[in-house]
Protein backbone atom coordinates (compact mmCIF):
# COMPACT_ATOMS: atom_id res chain seq x y z
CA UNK A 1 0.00 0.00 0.00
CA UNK A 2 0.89 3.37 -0.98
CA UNK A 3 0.62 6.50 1.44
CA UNK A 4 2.49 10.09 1.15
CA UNK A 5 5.03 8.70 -1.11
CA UNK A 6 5.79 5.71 1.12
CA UNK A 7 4.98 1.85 0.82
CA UNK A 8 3.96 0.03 3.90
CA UNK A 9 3.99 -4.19 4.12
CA UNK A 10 3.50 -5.99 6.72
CA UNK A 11 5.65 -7.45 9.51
CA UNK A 12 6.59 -11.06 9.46
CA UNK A 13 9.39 -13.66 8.98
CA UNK A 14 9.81 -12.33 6.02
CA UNK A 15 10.53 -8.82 7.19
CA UNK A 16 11.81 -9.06 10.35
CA UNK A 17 15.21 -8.34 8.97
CA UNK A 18 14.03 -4.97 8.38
CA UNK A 19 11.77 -4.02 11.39
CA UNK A 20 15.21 -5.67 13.40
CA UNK A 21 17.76 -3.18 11.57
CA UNK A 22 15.43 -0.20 12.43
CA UNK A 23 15.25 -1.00 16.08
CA UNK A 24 18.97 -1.99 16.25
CA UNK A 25 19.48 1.30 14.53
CA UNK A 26 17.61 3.01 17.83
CA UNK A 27 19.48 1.44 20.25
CA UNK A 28 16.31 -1.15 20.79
CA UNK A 29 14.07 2.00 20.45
CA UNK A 30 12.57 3.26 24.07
CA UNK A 31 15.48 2.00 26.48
CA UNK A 32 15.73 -1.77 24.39
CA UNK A 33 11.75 -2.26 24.83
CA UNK A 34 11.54 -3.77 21.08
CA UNK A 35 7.64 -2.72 21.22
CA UNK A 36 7.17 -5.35 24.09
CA UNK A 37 4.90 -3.50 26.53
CA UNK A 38 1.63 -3.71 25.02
CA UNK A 39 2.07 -7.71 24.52
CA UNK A 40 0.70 -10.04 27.66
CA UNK A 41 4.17 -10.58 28.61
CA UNK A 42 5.17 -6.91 28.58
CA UNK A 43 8.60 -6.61 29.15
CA UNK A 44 8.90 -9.86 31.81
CA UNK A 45 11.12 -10.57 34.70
CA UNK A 46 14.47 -8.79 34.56
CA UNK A 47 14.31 -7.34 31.24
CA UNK A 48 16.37 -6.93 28.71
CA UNK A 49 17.04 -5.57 25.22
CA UNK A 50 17.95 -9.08 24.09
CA UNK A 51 15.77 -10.95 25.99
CA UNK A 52 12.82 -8.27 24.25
CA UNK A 53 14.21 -8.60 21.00
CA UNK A 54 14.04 -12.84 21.03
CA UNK A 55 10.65 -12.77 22.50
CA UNK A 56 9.46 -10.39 19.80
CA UNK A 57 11.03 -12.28 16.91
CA UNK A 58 9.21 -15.35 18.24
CA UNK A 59 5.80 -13.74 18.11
CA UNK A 60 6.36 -12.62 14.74
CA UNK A 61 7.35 -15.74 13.62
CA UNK A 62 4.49 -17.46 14.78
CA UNK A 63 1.77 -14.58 13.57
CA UNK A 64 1.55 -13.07 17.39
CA UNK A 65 2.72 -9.62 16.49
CA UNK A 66 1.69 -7.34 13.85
CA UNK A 67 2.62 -4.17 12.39
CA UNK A 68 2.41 -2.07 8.91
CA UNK A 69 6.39 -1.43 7.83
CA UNK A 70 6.68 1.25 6.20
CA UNK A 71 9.35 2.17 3.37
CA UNK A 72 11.13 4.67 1.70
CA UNK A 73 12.51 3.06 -1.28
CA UNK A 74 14.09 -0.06 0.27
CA UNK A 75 14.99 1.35 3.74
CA UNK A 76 11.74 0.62 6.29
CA UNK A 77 11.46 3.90 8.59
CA UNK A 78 8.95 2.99 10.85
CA UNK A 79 6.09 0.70 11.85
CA UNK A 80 2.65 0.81 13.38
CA UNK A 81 1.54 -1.95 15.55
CA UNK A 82 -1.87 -3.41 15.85
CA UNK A 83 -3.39 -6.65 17.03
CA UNK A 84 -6.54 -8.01 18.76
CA UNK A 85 -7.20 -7.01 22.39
CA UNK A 86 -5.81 -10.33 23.69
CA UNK A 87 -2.78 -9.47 22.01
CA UNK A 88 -2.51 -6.22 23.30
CA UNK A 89 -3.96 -5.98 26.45
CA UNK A 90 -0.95 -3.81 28.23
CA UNK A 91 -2.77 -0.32 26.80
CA UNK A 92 -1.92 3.26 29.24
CA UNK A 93 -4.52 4.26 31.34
CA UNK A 94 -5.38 1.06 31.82
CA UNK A 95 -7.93 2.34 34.65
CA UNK A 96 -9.53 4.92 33.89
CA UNK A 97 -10.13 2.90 30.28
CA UNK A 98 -12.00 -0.28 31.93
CA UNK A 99 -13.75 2.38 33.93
CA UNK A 100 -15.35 4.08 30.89
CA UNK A 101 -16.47 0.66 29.74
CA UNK A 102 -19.96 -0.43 28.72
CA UNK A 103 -19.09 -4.17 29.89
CA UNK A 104 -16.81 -6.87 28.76
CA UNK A 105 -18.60 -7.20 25.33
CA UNK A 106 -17.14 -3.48 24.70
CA UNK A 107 -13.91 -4.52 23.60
CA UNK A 108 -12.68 -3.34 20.15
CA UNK A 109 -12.03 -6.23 17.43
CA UNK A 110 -8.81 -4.61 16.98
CA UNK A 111 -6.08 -2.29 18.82
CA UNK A 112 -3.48 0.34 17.62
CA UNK A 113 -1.36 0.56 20.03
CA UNK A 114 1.73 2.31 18.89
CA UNK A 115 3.74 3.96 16.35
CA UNK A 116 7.88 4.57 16.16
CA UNK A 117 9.41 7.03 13.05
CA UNK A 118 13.15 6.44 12.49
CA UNK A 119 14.93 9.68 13.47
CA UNK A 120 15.30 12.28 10.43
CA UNK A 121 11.73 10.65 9.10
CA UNK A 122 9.80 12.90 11.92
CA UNK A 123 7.02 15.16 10.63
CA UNK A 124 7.13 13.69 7.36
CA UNK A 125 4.12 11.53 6.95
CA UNK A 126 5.41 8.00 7.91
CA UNK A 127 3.23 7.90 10.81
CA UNK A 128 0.27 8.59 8.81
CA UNK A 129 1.61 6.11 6.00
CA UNK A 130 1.59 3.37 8.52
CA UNK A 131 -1.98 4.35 10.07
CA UNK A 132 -3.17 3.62 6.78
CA UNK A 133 -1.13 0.55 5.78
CA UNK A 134 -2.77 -0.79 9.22
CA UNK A 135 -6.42 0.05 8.26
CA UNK A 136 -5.66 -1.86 4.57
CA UNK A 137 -4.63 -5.11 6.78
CA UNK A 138 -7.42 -5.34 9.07
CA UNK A 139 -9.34 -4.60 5.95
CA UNK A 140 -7.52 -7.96 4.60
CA UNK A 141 -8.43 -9.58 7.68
CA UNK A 142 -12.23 -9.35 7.73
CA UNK A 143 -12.27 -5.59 8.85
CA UNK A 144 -14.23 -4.66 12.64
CA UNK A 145 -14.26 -1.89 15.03
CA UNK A 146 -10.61 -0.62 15.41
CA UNK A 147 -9.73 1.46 18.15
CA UNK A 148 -6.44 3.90 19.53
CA UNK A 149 -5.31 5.76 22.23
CA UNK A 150 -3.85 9.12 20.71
CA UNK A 151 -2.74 12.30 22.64
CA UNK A 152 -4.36 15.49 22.01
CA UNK A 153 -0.83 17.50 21.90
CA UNK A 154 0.18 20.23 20.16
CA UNK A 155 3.41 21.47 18.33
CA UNK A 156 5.29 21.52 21.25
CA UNK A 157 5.60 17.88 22.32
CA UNK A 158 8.80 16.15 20.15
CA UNK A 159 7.14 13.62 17.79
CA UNK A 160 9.83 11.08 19.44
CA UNK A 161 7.39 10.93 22.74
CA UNK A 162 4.03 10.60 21.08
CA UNK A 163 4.21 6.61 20.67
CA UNK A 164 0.56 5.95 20.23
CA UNK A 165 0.14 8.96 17.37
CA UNK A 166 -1.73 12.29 17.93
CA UNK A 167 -5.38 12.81 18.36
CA UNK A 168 -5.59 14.78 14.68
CA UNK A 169 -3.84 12.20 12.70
CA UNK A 170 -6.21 9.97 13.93
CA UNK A 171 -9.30 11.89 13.34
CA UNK A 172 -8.23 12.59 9.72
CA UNK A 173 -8.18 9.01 9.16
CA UNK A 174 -12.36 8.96 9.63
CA UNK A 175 -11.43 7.54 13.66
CA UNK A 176 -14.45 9.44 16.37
CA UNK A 177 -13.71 10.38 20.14
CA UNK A 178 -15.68 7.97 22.38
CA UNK A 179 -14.02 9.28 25.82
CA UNK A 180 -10.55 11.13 27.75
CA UNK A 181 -8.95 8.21 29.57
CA UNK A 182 -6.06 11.09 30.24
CA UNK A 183 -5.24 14.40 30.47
CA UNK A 184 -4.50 14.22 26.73
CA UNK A 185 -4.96 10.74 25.71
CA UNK A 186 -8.38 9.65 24.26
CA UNK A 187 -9.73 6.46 22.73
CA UNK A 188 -10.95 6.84 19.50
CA UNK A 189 -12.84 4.52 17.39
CA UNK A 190 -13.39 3.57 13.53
CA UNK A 191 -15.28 0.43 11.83
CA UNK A 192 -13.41 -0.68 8.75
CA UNK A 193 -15.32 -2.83 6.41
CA UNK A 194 -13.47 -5.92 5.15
CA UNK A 195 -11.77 -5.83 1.52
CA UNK A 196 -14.00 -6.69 -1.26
């Protein structure tokens, strides 16, 4: 898929080599997390970069992590990750988001939970190219509700701190406000129908 000049795919065995150069490139991007925390596991007993980057590589290879890549040419300078809620249960706010809950049958069918931009790609689109190479997979995947927790920030706040994407970016994308969980952080909502 095509977005802003970019081409997203998505992650598996078969680009792992990529998504793994672009973290190594970050020094394991966020302290060596390897976009662990939102996974059951989370970052486990006595962390560590390689113990994050192993247990990552084995839910990609077996189809328990995904993410849009996205691509400049051949280099990949970023991701967005999504999955199902019982893939990505570890969300912020945890709290005050169950609390704001119609029941247990309000769960999403799917979860965005966070997006990374390789340094010198900031502010350029690649967040929004992923956000849309995202929608096009669950699309490929029998489409559902699909819901985010963005921040509500403004020009101030360095794009390298706003993991889960801004509030706008988000709302361009067709994605409604349902409720604040945090002093900026909302969940937002979309339905995506499945690909013809």
């Amino acid at each position: 898929m095509a977005e802003h000049g970019y081409l997203t795919q998505p992650l598996d065995a078969g680009t792992w080599p990529d998504f793994a150069a672009l973290v190594e490139a970050h020094g394991g991007v966020f302290g060596g997390c390897w976009c662990m925390g939102f996974h059951p596991e989370g970052f486990g007993p006595d962390p560590t970069p390689e113990r994050n980057r192993a247990n990552k590589e084995l839910r990609v290879r077996e189809d328990r992590a995904h993410a849009a890549l996205v691509y400049e040419g051949d280099d990949c300078v970023g991701w967005c990750q999504f999955g199902v809620p019982d893939e990505l249960p570890r969300i912020k706010n945890r709290r005050a988001y169950l609390a704001g809950m119609d029941g247990p049958d309000d769960l999403p069918d799917w979860r965005i939970t966070c997006f990374f931009v390789a340094k010198g790609r900031r502010k350029q689109g690649v967040a929004t190219a992923g956000l849309a190479g995202v929608l096009a997979q669950i699309a490929g995947r029998g489409g559902g509700v699909v819901e985010s927790y963005p921040d509500d920030v403004g020009d101030k706040t360095s794009a390298g701190f706003i993991h889960n994407g801004t509030l706008a970016m988000f709302e361009h994308q067709g994605f409604e406000r349902v409720r604040a969980i945090g002093k900026t952080r909302w969940v937002v909502r979309r339905t995506v129908a499945p690909a013809p």
